[in-house]
C-alpha atoms as a PDB file:
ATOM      1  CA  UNK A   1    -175.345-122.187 122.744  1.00  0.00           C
ATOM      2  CA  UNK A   2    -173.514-125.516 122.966  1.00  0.00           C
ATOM      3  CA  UNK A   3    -173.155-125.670 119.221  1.00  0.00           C
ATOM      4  CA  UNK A   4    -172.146-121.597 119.020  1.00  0.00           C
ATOM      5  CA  UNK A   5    -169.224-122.742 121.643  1.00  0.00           C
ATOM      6  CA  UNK A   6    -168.118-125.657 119.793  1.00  0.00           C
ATOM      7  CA  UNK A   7    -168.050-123.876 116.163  1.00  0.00           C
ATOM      8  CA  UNK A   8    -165.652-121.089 118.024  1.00  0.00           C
ATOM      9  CA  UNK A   9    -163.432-123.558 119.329  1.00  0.00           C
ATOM     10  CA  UNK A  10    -163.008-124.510 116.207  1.00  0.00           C
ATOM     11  CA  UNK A  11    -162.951-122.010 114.031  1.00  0.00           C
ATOM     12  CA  UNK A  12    -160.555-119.930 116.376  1.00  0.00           C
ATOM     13  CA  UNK A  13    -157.272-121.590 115.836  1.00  0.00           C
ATOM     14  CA  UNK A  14    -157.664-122.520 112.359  1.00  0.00           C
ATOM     15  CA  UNK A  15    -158.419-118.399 111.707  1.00  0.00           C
ATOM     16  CA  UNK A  16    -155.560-117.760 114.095  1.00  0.00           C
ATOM     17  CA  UNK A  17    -153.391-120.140 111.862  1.00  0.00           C
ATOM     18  CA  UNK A  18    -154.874-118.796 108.590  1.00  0.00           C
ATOM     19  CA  UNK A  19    -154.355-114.715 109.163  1.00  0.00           C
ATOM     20  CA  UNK A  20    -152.023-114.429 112.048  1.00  0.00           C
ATOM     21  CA  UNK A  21    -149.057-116.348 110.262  1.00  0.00           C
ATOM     22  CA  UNK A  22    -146.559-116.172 113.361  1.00  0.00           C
ATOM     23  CA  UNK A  23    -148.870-118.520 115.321  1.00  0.00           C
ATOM     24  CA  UNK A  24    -147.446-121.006 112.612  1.00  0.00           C
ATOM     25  CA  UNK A  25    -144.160-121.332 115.219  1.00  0.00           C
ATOM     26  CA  UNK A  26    -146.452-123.681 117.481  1.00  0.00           C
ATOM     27  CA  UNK A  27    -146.295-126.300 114.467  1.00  0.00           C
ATOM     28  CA  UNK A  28    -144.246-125.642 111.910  1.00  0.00           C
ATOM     29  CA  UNK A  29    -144.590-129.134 110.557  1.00  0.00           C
ATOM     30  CA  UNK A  30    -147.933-127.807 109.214  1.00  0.00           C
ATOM     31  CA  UNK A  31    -146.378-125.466 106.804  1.00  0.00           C
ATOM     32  CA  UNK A  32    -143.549-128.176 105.802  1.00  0.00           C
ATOM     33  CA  UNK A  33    -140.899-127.952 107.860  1.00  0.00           C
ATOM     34  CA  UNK A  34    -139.158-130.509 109.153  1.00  0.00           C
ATOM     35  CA  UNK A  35    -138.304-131.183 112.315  1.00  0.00           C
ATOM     36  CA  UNK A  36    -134.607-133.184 113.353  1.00  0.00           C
ATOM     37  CA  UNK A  37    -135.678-132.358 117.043  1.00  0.00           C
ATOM     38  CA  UNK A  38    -138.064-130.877 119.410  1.00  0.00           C
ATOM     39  CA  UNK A  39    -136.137-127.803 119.700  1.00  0.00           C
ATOM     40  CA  UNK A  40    -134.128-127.222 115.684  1.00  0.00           C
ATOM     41  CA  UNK A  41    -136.545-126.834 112.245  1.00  0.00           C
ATOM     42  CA  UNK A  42    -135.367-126.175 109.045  1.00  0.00           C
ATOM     43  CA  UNK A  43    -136.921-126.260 105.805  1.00  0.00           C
ATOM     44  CA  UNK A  44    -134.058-128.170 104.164  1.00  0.00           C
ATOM     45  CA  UNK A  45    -133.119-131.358 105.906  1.00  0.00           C
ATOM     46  CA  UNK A  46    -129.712-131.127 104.257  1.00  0.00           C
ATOM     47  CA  UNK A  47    -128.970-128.128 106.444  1.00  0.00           C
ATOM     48  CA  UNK A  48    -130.446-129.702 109.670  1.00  0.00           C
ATOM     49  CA  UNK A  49    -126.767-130.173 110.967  1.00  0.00           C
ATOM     50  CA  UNK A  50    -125.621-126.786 110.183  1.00  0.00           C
ATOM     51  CA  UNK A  51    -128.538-125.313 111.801  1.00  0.00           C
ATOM     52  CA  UNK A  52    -128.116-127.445 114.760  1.00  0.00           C
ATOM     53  CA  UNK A  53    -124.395-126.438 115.607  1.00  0.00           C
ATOM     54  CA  UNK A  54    -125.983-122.617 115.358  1.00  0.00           C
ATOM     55  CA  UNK A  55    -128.637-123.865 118.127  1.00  0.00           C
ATOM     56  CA  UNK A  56    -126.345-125.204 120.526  1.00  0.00           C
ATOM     57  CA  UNK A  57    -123.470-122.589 120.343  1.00  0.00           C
ATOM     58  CA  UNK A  58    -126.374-119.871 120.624  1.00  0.00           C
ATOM     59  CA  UNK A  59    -127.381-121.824 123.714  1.00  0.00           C
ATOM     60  CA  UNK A  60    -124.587-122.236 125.051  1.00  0.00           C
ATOM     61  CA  UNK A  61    -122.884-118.540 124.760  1.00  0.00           C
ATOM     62  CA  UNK A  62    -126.709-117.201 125.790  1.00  0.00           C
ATOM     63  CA  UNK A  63    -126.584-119.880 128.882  1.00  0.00           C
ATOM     64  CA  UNK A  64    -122.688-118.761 129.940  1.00  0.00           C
ATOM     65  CA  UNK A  65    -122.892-114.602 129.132  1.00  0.00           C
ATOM     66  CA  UNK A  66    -126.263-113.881 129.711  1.00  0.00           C
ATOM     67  CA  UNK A  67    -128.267-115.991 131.788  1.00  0.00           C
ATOM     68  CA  UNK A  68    -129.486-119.924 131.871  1.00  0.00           C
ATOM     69  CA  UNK A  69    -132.257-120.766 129.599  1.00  0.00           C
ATOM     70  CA  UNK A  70    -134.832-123.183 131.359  1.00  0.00           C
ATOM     71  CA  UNK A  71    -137.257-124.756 129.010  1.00  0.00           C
ATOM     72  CA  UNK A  72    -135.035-123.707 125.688  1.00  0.00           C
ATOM     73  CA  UNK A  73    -136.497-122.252 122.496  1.00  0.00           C
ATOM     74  CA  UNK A  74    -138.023-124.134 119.279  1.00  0.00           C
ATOM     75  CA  UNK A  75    -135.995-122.159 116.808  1.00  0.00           C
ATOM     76  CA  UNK A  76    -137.258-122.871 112.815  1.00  0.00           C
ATOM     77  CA  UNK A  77    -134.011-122.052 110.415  1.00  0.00           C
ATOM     78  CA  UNK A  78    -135.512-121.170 106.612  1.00  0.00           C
ATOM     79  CA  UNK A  79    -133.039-121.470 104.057  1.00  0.00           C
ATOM     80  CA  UNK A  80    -135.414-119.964 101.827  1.00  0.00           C
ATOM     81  CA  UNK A  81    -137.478-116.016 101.494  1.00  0.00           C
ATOM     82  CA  UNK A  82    -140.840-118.130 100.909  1.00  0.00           C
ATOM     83  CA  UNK A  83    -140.233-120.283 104.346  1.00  0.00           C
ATOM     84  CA  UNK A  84    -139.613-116.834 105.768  1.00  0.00           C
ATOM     85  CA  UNK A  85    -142.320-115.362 104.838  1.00  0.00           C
ATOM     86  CA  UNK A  86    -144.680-118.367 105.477  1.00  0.00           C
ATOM     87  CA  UNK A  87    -144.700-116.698 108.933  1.00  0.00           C
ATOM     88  CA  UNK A  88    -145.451-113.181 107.562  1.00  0.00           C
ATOM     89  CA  UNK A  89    -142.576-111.600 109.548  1.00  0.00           C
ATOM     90  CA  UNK A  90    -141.928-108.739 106.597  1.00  0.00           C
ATOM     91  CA  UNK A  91    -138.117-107.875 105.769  1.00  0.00           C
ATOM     92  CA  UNK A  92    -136.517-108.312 109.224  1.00  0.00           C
ATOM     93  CA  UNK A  93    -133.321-111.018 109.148  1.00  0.00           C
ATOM     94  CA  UNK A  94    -135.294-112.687 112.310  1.00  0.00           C
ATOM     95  CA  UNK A  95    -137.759-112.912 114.665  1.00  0.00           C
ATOM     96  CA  UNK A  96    -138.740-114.299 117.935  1.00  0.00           C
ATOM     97  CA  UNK A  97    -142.442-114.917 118.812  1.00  0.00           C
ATOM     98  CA  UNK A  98    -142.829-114.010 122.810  1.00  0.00           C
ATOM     99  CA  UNK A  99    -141.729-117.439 124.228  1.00  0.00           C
ATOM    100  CA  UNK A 100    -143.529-119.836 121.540  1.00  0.00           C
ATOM    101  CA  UNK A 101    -139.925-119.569 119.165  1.00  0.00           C
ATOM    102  CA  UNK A 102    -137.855-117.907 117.137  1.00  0.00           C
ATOM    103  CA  UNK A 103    -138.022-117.741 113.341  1.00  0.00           C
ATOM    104  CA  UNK A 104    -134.539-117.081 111.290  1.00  0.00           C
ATOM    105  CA  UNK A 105    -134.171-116.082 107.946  1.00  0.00           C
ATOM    106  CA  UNK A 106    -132.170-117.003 105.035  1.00  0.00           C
ATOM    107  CA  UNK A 107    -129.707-113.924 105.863  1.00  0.00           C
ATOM    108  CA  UNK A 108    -129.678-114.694 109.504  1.00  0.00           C
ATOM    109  CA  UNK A 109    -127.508-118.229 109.514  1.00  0.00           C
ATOM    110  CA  UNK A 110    -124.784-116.400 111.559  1.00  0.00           C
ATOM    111  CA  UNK A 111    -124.238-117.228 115.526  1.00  0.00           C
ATOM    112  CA  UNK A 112    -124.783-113.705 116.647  1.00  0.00           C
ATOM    113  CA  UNK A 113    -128.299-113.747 115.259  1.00  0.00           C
ATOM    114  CA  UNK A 114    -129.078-116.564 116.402  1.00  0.00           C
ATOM    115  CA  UNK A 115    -128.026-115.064 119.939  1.00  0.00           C
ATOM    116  CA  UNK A 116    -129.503-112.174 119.708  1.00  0.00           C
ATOM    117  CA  UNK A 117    -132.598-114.125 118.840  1.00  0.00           C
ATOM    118  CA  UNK A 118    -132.273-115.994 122.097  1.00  0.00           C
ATOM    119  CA  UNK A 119    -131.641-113.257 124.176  1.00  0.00           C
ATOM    120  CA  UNK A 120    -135.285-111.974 123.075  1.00  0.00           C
ATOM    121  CA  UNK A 121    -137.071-115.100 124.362  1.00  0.00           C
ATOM    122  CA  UNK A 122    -134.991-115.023 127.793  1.00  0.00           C
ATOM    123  CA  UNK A 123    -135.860-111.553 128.160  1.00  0.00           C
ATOM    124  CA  UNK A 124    -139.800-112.680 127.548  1.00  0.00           C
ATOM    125  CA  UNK A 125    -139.158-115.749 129.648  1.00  0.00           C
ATOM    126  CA  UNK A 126    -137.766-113.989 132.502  1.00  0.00           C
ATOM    127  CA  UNK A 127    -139.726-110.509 132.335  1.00  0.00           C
ATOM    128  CA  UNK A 128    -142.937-112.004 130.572  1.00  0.00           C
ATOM    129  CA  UNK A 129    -144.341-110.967 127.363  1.00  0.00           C
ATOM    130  CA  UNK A 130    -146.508-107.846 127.828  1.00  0.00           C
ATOM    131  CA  UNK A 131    -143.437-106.518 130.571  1.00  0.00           C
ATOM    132  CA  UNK A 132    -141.505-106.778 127.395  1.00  0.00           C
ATOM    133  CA  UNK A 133    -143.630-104.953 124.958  1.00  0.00           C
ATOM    134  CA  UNK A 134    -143.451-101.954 127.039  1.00  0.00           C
ATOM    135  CA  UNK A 135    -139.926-102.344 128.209  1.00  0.00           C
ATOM    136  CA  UNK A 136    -137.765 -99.239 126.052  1.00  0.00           C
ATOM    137  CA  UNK A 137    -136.685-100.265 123.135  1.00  0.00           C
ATOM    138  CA  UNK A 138    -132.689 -99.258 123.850  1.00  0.00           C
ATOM    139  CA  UNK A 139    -133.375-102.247 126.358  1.00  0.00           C
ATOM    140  CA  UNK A 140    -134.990-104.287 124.433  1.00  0.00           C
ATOM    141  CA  UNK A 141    -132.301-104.475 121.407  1.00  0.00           C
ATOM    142  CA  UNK A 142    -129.726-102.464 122.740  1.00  0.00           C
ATOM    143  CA  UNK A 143    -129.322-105.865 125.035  1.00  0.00           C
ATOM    144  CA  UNK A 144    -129.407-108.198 122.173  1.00  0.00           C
ATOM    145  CA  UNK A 145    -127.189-106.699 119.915  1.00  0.00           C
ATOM    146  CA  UNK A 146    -124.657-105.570 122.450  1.00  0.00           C
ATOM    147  CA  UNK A 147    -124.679-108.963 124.521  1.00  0.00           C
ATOM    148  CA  UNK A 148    -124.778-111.250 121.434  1.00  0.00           C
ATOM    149  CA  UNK A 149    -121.733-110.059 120.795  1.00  0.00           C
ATOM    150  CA  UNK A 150    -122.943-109.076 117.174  1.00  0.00           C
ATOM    151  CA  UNK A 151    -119.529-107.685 115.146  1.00  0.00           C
ATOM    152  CA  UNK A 152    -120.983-104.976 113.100  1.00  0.00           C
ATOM    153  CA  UNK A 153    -118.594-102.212 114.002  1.00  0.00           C
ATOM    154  CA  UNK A 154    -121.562 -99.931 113.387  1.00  0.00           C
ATOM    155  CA  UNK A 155    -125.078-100.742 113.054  1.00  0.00           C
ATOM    156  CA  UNK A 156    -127.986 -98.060 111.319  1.00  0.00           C
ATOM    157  CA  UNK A 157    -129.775 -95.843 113.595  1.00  0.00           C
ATOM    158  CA  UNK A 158    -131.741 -95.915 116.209  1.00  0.00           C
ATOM    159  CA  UNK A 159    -130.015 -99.479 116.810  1.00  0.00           C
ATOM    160  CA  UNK A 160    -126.750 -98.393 117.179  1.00  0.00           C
ATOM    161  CA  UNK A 161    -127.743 -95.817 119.965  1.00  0.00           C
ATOM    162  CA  UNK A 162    -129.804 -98.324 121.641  1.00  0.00           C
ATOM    163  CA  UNK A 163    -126.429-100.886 121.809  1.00  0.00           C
ATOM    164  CA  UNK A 164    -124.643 -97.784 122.702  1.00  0.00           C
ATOM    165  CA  UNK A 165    -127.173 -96.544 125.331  1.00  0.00           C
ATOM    166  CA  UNK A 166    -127.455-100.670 126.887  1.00  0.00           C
ATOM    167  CA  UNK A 167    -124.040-100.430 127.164  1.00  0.00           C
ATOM    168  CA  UNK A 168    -123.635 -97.546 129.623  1.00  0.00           C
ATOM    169  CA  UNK A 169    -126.507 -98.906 131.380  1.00  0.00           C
ATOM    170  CA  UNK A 170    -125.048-102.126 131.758  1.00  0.00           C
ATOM    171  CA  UNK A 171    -121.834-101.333 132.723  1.00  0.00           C
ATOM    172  CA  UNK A 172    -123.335 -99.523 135.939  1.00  0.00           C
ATOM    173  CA  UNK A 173    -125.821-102.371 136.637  1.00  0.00           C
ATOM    174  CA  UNK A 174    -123.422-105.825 135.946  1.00  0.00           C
ATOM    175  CA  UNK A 175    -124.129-109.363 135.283  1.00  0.00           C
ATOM    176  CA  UNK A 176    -125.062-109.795 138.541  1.00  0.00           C
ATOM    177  CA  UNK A 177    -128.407-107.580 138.886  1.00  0.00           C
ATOM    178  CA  UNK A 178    -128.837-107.515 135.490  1.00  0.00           C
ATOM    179  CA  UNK A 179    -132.702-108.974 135.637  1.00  0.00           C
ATOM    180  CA  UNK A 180    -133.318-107.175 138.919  1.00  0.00           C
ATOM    181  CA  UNK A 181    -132.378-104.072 137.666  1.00  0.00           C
ATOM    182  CA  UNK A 182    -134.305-104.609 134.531  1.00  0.00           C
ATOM    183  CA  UNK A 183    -137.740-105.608 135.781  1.00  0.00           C
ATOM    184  CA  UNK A 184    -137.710-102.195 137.387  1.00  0.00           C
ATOM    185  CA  UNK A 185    -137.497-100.580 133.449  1.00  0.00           C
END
């Protein structure tokens, strides 16, 4: 039995690591990316700068429009589709994984993706994970792309009705019960 215990312990996280590729977030120095701090990754240590300024004005909008981020996000920055994709997240531009970090595409270097980005892991950090996989999905993104301030004039459908609906919501609720009123979704 003890042996049966101690091959699972092992075997779990390096199959976890193998076939569920977002788990790679935990460590992305595994995988080859570099890190310039505990909380900024980038596969191209040329960029780390850029990628850094991205961070902290993401931070600090999230931290002054939205709501204070505690224990702040690892966020890895790949300035290339095979970095990407070394985290199996599929076509999207970005991707946060529930409160472990966020994972930004090539496509996604922009501040309001990055904030958007962040807004996902506060909403997991302050509603929890499995609150936030049922929460509706016009709350969900219609949050982060109306409170990341993202410029698209008009984004494709169902997102732009879920920014739309968030918005009415919002403006009824206010900054000030905003969480309150949104762990009772």
């Amino acid at each position: 039995m003890k042996r049966f215990l101690l091959i699972a312990v092992l075997l779990i996280p390096v199959a976890a690591w193998a076939f569920i590729k977002p788990v790679r977030v935990v460590a992305p120095e595994l995988v080859g990316i570099s890190c310039g701090s505990e909380f900024v990754c980038t596969d191209d240590a040329s960029r780390y700068q850029e990628a850094a300024a991205l961070y902290d004005e993401a931070l600090h909008f999230i931290g002054s429009a939205v709501g204070s981020i505690e224990k702040p996000p690892r966020v890895i920055f790949c300035s290339t589709d095979e970095c990407f994709q070394s985290f199996g997240l599929g076509k999207r531009s970005a991707a946060t994984i529930g409160t472990f970090g966020i994972v930004i595409s090539p496509r996604a270097w922009k501040p309001f993706y990055v904030r958007h980005e962040m807004i996902h892991h506060l909403q997991n950090k302050r509603l929890g994970m499995i609150k936030m996989w049922r929460a509706p999905q016009w709350f969900v993104e219609g949050m982060a792309y109306s409170l990341s301030e993202d410029p698209r004039p008009k984004l494709s459908e169902p997102f732009e009705h879920y920014r739309s609906q968030f918005k009415d919501w919002y403006t009824q609720v206010g900054k000030e019960l905003l969480w309150t009123k949104a762990s009772n979704l």
